[in-house]
N, C-alpha and C. Protein backbone atom coordinates (compact mmCIF):
# COMPACT_ATOMS: atom_id res chain seq x y z
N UNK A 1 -94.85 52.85 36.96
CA UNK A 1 -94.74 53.60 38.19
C UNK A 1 -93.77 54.76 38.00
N UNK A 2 -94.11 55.93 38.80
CA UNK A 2 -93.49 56.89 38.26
C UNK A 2 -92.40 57.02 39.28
N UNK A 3 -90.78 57.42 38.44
CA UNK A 3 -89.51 57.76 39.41
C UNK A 3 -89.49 58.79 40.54
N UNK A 4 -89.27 58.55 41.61
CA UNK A 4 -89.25 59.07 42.52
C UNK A 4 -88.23 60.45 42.40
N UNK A 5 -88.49 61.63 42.27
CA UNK A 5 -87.53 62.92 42.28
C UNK A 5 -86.81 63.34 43.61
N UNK A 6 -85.48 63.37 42.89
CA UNK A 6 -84.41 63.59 43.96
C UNK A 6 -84.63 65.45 44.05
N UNK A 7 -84.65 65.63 45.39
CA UNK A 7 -84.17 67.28 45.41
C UNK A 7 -83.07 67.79 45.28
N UNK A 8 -82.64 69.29 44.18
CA UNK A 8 -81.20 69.23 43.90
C UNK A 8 -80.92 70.01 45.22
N UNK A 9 -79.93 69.91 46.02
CA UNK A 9 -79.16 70.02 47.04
C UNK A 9 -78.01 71.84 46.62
N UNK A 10 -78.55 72.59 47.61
CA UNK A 10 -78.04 73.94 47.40
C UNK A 10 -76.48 73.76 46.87
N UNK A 11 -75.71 72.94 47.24
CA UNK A 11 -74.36 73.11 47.24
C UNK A 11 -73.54 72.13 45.62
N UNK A 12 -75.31 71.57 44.78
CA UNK A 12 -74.67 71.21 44.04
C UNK A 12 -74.98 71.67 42.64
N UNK A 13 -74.91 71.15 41.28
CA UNK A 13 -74.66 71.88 40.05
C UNK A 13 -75.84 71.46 39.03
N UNK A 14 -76.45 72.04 38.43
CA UNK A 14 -77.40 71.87 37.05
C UNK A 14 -76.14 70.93 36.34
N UNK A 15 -77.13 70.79 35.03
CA UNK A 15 -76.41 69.92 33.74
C UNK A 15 -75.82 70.70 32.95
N UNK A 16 -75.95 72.07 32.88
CA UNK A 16 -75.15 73.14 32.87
C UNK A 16 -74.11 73.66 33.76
N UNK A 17 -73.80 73.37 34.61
CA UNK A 17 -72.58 73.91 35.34
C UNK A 17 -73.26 75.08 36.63
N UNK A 18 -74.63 75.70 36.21
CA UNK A 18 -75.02 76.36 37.22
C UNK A 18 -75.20 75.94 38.58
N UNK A 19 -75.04 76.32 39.66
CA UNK A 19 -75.05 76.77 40.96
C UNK A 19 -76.89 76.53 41.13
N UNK A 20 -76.80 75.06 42.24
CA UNK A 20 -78.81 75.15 42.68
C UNK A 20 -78.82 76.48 43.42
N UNK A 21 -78.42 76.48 43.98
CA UNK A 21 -78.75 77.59 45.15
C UNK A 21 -78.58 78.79 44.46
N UNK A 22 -78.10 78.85 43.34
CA UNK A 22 -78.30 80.57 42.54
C UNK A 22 -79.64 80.37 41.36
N UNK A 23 -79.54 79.26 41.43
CA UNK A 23 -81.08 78.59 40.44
C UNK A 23 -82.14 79.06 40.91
N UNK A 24 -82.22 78.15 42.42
CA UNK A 24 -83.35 78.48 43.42
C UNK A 24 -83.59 80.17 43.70
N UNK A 25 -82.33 80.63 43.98
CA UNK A 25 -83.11 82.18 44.44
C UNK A 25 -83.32 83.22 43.18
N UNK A 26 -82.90 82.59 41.95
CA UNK A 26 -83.60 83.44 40.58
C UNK A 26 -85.23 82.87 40.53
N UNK A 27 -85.49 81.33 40.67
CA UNK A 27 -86.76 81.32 40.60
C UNK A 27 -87.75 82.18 41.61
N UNK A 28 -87.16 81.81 42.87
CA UNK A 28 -87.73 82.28 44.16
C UNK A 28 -88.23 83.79 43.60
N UNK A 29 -87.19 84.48 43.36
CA UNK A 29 -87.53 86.36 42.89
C UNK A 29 -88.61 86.56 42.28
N UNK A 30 -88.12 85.39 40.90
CA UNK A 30 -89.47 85.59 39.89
C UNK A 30 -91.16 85.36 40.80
N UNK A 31 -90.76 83.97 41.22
CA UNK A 31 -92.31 83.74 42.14
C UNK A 31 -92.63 84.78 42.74
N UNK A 32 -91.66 85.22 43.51
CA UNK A 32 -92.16 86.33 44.41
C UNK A 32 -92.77 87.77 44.14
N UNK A 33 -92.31 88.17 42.57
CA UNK A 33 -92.90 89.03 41.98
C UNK A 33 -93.98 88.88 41.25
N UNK A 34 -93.85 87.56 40.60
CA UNK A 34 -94.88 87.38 40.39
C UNK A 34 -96.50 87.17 41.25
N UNK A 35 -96.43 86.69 42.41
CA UNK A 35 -97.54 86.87 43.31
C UNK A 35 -97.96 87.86 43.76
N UNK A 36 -96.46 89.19 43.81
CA UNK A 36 -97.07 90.42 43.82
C UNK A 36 -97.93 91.10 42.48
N UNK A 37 -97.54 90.56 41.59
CA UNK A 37 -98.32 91.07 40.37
C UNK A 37 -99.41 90.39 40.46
N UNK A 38 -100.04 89.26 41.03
CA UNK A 38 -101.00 88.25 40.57
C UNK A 38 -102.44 89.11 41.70
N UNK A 39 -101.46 89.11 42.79
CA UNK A 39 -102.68 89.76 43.67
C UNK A 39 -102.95 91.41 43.61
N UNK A 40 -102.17 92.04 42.80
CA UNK A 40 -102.32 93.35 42.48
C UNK A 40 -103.60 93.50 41.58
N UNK A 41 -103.38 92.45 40.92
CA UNK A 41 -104.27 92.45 39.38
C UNK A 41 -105.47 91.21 39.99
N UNK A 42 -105.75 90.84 41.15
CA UNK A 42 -107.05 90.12 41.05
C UNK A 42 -106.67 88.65 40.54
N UNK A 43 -105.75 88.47 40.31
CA UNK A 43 -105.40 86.98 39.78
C UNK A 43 -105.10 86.10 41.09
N UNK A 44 -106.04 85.97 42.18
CA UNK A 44 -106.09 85.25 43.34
C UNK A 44 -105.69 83.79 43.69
N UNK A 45 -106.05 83.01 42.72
CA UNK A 45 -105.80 81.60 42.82
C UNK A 45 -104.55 81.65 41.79
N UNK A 46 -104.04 82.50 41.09
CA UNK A 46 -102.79 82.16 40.27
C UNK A 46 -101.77 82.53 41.86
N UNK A 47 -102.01 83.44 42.38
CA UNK A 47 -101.15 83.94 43.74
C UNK A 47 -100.86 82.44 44.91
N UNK A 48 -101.87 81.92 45.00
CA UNK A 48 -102.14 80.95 45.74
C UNK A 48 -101.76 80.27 45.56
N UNK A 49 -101.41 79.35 44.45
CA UNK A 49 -100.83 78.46 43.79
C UNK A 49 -99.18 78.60 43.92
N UNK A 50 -99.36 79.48 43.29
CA UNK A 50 -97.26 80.09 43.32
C UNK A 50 -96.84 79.95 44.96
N UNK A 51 -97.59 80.69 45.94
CA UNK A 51 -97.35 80.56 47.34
C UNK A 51 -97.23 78.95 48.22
N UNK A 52 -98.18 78.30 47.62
CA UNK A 52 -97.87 76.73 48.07
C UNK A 52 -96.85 76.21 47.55
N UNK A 53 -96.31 76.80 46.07
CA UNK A 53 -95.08 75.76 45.64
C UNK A 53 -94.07 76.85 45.92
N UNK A 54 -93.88 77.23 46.78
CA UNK A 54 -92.77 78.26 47.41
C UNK A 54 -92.75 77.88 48.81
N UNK A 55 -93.86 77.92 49.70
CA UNK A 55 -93.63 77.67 50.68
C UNK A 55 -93.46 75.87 51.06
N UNK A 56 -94.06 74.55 50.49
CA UNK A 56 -93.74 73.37 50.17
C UNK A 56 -92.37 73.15 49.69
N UNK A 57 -91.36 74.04 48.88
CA UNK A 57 -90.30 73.66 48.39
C UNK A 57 -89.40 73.85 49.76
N UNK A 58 -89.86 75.02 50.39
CA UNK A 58 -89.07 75.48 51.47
C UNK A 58 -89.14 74.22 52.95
N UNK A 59 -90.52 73.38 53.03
CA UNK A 59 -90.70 72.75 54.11
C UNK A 59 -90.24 71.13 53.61
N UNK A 60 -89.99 71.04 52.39
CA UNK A 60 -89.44 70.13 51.42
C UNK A 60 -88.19 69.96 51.31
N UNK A 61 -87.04 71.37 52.16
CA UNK A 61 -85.86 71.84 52.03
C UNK A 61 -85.76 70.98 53.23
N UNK A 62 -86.24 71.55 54.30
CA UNK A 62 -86.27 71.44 55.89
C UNK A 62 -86.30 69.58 56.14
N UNK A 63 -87.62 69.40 55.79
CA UNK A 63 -87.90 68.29 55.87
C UNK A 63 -87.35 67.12 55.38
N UNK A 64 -86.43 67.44 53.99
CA UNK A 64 -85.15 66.31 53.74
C UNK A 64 -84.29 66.59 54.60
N UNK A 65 -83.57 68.26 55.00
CA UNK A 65 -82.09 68.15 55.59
C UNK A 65 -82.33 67.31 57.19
N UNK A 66 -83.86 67.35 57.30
CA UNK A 66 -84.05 66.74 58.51
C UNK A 66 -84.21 64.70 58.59
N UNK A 67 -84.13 64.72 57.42
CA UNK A 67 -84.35 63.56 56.98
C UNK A 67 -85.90 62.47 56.88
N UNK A 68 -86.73 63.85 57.20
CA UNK A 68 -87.86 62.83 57.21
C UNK A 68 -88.39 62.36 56.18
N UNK A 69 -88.11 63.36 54.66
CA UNK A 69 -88.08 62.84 53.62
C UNK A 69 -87.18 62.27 53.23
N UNK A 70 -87.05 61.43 51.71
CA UNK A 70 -85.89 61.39 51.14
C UNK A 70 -86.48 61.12 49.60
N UNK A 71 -87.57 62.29 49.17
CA UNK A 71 -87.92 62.35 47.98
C UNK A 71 -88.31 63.92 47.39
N UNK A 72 -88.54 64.38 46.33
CA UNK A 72 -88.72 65.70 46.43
C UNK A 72 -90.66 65.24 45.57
N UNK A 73 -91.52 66.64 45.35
CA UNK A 73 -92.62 66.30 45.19
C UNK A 73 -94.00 65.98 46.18
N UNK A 74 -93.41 65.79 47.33
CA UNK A 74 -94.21 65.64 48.23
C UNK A 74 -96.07 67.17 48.04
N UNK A 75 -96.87 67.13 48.79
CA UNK A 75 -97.53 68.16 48.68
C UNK A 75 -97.41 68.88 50.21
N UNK A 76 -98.03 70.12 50.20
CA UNK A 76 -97.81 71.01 51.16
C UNK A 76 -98.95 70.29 52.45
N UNK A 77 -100.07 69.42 51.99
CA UNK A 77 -100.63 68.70 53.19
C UNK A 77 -99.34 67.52 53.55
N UNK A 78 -99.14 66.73 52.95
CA UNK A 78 -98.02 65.60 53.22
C UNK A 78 -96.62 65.74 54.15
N UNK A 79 -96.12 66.89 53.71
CA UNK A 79 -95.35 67.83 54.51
C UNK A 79 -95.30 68.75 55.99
N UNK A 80 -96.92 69.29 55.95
CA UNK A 80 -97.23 69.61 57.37
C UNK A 80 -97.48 68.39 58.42
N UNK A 81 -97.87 67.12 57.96
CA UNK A 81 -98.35 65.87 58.68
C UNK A 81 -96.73 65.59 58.93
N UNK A 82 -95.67 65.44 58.49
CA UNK A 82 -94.44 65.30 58.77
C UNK A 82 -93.47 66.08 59.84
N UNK A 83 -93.78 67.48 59.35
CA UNK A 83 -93.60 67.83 60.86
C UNK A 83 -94.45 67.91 61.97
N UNK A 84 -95.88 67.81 61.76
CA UNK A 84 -96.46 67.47 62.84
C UNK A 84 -96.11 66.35 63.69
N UNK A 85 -95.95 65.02 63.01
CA UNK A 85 -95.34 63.92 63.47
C UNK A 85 -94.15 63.89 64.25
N UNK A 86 -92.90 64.53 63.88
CA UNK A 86 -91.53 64.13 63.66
C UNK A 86 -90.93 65.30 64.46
N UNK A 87 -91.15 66.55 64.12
CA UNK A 87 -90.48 68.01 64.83
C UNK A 87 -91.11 69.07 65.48
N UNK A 88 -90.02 69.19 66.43
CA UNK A 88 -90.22 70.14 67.91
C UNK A 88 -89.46 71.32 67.53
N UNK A 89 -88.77 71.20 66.42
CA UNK A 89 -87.89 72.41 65.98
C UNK A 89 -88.46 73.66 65.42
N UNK A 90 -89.79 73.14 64.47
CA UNK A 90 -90.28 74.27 63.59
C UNK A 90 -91.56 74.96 64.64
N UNK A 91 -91.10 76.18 64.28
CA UNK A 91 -91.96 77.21 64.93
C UNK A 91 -93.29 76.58 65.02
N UNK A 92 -94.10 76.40 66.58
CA UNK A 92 -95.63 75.72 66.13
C UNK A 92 -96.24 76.79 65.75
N UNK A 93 -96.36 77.88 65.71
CA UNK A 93 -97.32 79.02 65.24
C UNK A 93 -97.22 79.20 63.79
N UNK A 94 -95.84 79.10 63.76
CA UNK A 94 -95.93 79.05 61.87
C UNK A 94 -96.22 77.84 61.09
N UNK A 95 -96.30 76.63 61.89
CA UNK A 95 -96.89 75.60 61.31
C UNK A 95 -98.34 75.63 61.71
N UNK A 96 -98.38 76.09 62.75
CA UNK A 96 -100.94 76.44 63.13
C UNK A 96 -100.89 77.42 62.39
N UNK A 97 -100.38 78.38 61.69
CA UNK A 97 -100.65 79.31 60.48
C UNK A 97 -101.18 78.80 59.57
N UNK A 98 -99.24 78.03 58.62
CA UNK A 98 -99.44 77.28 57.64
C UNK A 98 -100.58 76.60 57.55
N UNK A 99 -101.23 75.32 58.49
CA UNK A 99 -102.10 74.80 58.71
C UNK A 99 -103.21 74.94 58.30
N UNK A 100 -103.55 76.58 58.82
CA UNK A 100 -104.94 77.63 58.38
C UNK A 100 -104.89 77.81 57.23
N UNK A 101 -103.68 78.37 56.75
CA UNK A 101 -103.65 79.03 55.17
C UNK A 101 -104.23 77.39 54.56
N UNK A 102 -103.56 76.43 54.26
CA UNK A 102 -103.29 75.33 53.70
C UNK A 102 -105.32 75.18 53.24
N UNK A 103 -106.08 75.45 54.71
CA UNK A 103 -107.39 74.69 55.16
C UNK A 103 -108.02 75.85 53.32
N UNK A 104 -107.76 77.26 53.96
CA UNK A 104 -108.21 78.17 53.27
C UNK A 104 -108.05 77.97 51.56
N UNK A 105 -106.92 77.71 51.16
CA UNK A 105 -105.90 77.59 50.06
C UNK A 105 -107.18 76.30 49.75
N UNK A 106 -107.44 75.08 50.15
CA UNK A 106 -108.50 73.93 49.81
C UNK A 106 -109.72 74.31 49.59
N UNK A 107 -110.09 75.04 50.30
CA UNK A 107 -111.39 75.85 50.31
C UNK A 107 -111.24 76.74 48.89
N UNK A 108 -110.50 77.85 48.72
CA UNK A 108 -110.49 78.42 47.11
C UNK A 108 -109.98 77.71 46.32
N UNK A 109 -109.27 76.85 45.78
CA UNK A 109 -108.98 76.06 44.93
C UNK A 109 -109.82 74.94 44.50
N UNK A 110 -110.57 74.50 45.77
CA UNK A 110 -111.48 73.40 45.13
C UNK A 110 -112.46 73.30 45.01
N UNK A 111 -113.56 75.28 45.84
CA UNK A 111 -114.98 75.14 45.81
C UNK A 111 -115.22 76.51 45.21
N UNK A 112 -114.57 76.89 44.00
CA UNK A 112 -114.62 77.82 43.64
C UNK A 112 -115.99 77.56 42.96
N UNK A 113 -116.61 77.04 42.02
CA UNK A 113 -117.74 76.09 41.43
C UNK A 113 -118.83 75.54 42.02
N UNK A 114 -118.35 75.43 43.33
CA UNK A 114 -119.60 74.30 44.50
C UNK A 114 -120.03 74.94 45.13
N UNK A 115 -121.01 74.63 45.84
CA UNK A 115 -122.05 75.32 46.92
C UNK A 115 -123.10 74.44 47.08
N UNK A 116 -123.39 74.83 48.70
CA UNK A 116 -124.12 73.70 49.61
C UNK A 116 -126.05 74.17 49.19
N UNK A 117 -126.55 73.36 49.24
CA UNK A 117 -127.63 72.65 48.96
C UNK A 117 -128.51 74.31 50.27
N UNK A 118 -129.03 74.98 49.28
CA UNK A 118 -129.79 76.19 50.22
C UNK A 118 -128.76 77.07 49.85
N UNK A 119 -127.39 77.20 50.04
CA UNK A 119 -127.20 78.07 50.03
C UNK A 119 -126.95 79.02 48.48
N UNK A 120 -126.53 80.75 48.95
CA UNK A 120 -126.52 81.10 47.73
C UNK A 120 -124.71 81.90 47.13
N UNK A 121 -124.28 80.88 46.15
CA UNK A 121 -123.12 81.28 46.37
C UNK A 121 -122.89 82.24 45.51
N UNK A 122 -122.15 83.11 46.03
CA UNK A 122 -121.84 84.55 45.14
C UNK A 122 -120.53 84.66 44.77
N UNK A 123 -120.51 84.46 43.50
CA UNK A 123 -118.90 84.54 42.88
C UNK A 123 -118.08 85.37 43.16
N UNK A 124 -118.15 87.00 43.35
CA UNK A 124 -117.58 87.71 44.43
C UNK A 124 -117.05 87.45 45.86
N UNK A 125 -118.17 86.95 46.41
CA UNK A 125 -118.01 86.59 47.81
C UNK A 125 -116.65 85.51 47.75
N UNK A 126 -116.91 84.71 46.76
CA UNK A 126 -116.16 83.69 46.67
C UNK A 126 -114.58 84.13 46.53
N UNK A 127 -114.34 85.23 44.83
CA UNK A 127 -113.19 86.05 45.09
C UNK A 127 -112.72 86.80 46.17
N UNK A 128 -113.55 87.41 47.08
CA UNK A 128 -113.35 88.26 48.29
C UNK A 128 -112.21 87.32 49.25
N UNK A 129 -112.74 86.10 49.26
CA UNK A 129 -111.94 85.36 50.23
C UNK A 129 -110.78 84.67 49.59
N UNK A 130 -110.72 84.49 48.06
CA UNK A 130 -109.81 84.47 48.07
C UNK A 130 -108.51 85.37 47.55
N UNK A 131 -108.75 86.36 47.76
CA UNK A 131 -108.16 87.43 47.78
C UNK A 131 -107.24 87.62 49.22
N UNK A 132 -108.62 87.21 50.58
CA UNK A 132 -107.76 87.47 51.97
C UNK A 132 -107.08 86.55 51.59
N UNK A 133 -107.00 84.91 50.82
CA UNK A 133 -106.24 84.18 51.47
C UNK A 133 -105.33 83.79 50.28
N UNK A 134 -104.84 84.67 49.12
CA UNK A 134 -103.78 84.89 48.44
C UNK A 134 -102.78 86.31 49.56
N UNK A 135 -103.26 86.97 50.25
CA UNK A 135 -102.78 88.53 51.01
C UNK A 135 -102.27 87.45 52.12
N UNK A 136 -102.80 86.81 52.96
CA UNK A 136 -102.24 86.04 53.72
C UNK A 136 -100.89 85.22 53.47
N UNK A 137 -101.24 84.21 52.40
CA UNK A 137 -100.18 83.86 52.02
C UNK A 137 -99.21 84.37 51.35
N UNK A 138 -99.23 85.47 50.82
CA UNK A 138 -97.65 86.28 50.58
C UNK A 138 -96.64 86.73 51.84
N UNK A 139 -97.69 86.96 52.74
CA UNK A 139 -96.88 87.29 54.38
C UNK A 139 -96.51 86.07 55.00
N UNK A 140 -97.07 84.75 55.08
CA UNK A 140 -96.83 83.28 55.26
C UNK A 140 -95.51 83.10 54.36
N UNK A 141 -95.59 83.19 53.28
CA UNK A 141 -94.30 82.60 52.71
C UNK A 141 -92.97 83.44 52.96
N UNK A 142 -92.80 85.11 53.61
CA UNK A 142 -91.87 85.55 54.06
C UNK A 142 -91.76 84.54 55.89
N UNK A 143 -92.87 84.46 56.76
CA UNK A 143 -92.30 83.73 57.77
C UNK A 143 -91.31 82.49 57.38
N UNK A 144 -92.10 81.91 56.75
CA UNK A 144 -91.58 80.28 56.65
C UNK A 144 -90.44 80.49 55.80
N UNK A 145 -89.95 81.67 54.82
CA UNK A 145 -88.92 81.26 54.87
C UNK A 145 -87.67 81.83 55.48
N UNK A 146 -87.97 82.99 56.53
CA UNK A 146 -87.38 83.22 57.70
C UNK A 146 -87.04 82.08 59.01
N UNK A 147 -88.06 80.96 59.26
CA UNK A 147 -88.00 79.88 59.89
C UNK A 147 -86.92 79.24 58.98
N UNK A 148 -87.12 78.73 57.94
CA UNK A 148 -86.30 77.83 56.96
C UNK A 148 -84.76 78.02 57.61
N UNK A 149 -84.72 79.59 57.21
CA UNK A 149 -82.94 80.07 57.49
C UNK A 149 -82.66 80.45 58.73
N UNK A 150 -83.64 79.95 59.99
CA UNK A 150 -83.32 80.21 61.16
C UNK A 150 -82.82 78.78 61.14
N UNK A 151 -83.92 77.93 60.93
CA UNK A 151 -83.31 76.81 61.36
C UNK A 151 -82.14 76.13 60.67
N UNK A 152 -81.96 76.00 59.53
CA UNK A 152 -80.37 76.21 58.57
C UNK A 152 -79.66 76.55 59.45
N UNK A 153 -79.52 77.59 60.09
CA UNK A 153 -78.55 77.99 61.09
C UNK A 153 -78.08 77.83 62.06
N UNK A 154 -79.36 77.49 62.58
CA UNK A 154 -78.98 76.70 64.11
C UNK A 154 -78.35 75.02 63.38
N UNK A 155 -78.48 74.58 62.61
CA UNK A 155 -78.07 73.26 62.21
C UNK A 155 -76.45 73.56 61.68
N UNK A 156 -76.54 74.35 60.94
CA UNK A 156 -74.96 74.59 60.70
C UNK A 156 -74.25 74.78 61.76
N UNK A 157 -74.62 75.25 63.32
CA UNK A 157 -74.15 75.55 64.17
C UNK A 157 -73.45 74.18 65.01
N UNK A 158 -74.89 72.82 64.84
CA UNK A 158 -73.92 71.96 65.61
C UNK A 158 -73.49 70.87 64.96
């Protein structure tokens, strides 16, 4: 059975002596440029991919300091069912967003290959959409993680 992963906690240290929270926002940069390069260049599902494990780490942040987790690894469906369940705090529009992107993000990732019985699927057509829904999710992962550090804040507050 496989060990359950602890999330490293902003305020504490690598096995090197580095700073998580200066860890996290060097990776964060890279992701973030990198999805701008991915969807510049047509690399749609590489964009998509990077955007779920950016925006999941962020609701993965939320969702331990809130305690509904207490594991890291979770997926970005497992995570929305948690605050659906559990919190009144997180923006509902940015979670009925997330929601959409998430539906979309399943749809290009897993039927890039498939198609229904009559119909005629066009590999374009297929990139076309996921193109809207790599463009979507680069603007999704600036909300959510504007929510993230709203709500950080209001928590540091009481």
């Amino acid at each position: 059975m496989a060990k359950d992963k602890l999330r490293p906690v902003a305020g504490g240290k690598s096995k090197t002596g580095k700073s998580n929270g200066k860890i996290r926002q060097a990776l964060y940069a890279c992701l973030s440029n990198r999805v701008k390069e991915s969807i510049q260049n047509g690399y749609y599902l590489e964009a998509i991919a990077l955007e779920e494990s950016f925006m999941s780490d962020r609701l993965e942040s939320y969702c331990t300091h809130k305690k509904y987790v207490n594991r890291s690894g979770l997926t970005l469906g497992q995570l929305l069912r948690k605050l659906k369940e559990n919190d009144t705090d997180f923006a509902e529009i940015i979670r009925a967003q997330l929601e959409i992107w998430w539906s979309g993000r399943n749809s290009c990732l897993h039927e890039m290959a498939k198609f229904e019985d009559g119909e005629d699927a066009e590999w374009q057509a297929k990139l076309k959409k996921a193109g809207v829904v790599a463009r979507d999710g680069q603007s999704l992962m600036r909300k959510v993680d504007k929510e993230h550090a709203r709500l950080r804040r209001l928590a540091a507050k009481s």
